[in-house]
N, C-alpha and C. Protein backbone atom coordinates (compact mmCIF):
# COMPACT_ATOMS: atom_id res chain seq x y z
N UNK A 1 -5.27 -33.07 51.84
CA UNK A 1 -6.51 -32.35 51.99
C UNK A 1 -6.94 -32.43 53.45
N UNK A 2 -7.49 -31.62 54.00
CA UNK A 2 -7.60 -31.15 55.23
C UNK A 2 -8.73 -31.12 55.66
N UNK A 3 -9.62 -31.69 56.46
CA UNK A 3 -11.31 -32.28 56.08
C UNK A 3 -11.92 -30.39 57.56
N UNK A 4 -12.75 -29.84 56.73
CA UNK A 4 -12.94 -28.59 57.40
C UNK A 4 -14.56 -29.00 58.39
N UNK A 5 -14.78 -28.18 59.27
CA UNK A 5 -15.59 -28.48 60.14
C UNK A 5 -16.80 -27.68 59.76
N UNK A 6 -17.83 -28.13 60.05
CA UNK A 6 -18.89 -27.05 59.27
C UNK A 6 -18.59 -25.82 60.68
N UNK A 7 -19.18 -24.69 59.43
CA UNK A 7 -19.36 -22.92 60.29
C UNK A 7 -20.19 -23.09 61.31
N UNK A 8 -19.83 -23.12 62.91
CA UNK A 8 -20.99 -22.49 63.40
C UNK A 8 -21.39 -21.43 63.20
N UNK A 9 -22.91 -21.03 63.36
CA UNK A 9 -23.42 -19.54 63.22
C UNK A 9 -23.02 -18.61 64.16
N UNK A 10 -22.58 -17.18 63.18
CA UNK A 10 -22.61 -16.63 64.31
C UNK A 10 -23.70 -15.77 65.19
N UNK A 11 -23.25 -15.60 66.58
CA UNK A 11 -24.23 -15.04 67.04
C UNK A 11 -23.29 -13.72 67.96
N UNK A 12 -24.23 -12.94 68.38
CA UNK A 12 -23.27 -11.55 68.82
C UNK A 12 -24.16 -11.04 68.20
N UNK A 13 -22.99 -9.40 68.69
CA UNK A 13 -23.16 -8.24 67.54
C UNK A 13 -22.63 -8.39 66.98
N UNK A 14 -21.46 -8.85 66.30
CA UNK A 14 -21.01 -8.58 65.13
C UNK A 14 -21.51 -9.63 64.16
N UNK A 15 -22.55 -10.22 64.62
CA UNK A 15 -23.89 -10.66 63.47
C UNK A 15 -24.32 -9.50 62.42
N UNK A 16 -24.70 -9.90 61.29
CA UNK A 16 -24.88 -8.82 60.41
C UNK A 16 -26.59 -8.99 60.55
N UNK A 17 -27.09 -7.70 60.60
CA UNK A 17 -28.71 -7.96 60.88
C UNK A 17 -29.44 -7.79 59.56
N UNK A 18 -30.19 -9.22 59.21
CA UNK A 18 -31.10 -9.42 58.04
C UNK A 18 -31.79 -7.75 57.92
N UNK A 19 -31.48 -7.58 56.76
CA UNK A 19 -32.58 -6.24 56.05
C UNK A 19 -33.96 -6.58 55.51
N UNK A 20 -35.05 -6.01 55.38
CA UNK A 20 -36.10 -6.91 54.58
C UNK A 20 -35.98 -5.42 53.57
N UNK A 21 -36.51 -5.95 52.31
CA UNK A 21 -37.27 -5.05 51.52
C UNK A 21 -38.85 -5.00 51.36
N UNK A 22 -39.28 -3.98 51.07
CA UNK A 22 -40.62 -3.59 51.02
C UNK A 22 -41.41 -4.85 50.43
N UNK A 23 -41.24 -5.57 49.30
CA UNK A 23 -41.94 -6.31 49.07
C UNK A 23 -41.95 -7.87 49.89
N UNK A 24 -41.10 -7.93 50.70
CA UNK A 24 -40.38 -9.50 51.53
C UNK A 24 -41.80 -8.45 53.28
N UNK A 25 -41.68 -7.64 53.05
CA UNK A 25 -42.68 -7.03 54.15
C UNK A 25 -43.98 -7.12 53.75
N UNK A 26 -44.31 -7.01 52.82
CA UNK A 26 -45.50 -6.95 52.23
C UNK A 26 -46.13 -8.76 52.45
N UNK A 27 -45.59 -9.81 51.71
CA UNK A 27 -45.57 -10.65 52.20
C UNK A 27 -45.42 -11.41 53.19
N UNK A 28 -44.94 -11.01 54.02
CA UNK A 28 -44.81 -11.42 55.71
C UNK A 28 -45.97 -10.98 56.43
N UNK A 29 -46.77 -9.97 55.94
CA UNK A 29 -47.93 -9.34 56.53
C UNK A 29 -49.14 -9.56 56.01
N UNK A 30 -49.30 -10.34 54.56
CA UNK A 30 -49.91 -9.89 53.62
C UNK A 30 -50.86 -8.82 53.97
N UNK A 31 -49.99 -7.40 53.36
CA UNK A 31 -50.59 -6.37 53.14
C UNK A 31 -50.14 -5.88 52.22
N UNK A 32 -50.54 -4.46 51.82
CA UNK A 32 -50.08 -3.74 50.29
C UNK A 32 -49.07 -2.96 50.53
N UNK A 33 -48.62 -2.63 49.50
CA UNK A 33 -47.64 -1.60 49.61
C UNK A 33 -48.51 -0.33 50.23
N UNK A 34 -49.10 0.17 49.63
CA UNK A 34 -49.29 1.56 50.97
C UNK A 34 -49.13 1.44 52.17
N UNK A 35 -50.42 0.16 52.67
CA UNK A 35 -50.40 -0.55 54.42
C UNK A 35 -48.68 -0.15 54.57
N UNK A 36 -47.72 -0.64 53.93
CA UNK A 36 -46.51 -1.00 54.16
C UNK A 36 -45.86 0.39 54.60
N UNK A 37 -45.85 1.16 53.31
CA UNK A 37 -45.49 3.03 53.48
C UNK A 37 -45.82 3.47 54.93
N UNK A 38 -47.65 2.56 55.15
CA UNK A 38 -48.09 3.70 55.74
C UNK A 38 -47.50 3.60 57.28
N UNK A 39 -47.07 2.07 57.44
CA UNK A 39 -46.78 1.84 58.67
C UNK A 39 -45.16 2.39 58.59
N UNK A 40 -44.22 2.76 57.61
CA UNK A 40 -43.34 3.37 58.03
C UNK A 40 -43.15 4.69 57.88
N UNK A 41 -43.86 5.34 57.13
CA UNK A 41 -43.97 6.79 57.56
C UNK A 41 -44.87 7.09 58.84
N UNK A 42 -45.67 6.64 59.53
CA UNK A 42 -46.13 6.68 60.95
C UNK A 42 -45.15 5.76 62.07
N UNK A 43 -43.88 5.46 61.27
CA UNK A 43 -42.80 5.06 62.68
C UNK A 43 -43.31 4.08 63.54
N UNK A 44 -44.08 3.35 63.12
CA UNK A 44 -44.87 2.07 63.57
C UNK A 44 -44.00 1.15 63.18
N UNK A 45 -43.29 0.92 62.31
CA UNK A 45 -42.12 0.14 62.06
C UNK A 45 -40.90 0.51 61.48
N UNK A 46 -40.12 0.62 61.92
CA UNK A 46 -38.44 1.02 61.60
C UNK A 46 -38.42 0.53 60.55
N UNK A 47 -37.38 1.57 60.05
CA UNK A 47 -36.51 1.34 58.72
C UNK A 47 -34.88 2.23 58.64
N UNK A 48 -34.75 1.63 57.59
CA UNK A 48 -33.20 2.48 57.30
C UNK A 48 -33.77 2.37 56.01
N UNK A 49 -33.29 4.00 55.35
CA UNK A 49 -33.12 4.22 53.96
C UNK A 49 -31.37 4.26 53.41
N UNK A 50 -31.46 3.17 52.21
CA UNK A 50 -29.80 3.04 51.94
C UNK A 50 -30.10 3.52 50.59
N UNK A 51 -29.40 4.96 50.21
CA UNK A 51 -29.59 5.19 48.34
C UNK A 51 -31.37 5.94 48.65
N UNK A 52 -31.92 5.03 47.92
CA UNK A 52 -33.15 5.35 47.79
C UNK A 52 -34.43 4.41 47.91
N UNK A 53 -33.40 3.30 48.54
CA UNK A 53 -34.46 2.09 49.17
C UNK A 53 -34.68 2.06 50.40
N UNK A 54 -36.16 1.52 50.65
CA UNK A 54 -35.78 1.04 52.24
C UNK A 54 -35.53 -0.33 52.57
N UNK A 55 -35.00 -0.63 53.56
CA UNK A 55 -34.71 -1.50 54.20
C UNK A 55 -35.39 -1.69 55.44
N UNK A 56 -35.82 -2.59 56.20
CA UNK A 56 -36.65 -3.01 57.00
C UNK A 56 -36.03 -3.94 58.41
N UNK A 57 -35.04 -4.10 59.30
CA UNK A 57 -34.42 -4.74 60.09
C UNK A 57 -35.32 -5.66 60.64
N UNK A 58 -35.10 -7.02 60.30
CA UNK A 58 -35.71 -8.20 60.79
C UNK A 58 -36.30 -8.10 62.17
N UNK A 59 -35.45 -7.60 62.89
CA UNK A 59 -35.58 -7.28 64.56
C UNK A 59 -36.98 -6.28 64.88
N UNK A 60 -36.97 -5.27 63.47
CA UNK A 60 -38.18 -4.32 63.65
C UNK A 60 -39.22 -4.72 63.34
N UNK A 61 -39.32 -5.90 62.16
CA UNK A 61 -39.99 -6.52 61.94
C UNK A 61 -41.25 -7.25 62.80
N UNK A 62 -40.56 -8.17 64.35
CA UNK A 62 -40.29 -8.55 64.93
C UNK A 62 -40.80 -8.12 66.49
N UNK A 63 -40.32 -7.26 66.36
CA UNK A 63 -40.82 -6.00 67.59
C UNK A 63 -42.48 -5.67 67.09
N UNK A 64 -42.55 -5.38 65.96
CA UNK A 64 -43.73 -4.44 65.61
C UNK A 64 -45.04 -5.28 65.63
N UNK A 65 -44.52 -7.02 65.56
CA UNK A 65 -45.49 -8.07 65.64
C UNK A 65 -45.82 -8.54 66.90
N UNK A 66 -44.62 -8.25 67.58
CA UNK A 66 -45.04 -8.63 69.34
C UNK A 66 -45.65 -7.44 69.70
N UNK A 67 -45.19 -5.88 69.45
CA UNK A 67 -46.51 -4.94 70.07
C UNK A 67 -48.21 -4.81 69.62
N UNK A 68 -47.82 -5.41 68.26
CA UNK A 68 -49.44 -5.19 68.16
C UNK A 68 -50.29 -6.30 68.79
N UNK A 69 -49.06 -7.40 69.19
CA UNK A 69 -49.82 -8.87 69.79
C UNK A 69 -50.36 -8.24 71.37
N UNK A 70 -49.25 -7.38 71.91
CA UNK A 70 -49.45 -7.19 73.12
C UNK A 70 -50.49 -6.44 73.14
N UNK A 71 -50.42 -5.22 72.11
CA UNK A 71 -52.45 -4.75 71.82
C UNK A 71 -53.54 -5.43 71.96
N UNK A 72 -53.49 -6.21 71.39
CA UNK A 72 -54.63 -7.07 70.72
C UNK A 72 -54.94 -7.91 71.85
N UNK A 73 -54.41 -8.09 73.10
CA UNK A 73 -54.33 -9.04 74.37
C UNK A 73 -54.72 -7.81 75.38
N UNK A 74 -54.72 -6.48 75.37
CA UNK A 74 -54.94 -5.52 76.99
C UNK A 74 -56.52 -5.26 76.52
């Protein structure tokens, strides 16, 4: 038996980028689902639609919390 080394993480692009779903957004913000709609049909926060869900990229997530910080500071 062959004693294995733990995984480092990876990092790069060929990182796979966390998706959120609508309700993992909802909770991160606590806001409602509309708030949620409303900020992605006004392109205030990215998404990808896969099928007939959306998906939410951690990164947009992320972005959309540092611009409104940078609002909330001018």
């Amino acid at each position: 038996m062959t004693a294995r080394a733990p995984a480092a993480p990876h990092q790069g692009p060929s990182t796979p980028e966390e998706l959120l779903t609508v309700p993992q957004v909802m909770a991160r913000l606590h806001l409602g689902r509309s708030a949620v709609y409303h900020l992605l049909r006004t392109r205030q926060l990215a998404s990808i639609t896969l099928g007939r869900s959306r998906r939410i990229p951690a990164h947009a997530l992320t972005d959309f919390i540092h611009t409104r910080l940078e609002q909330e500071a001018a």
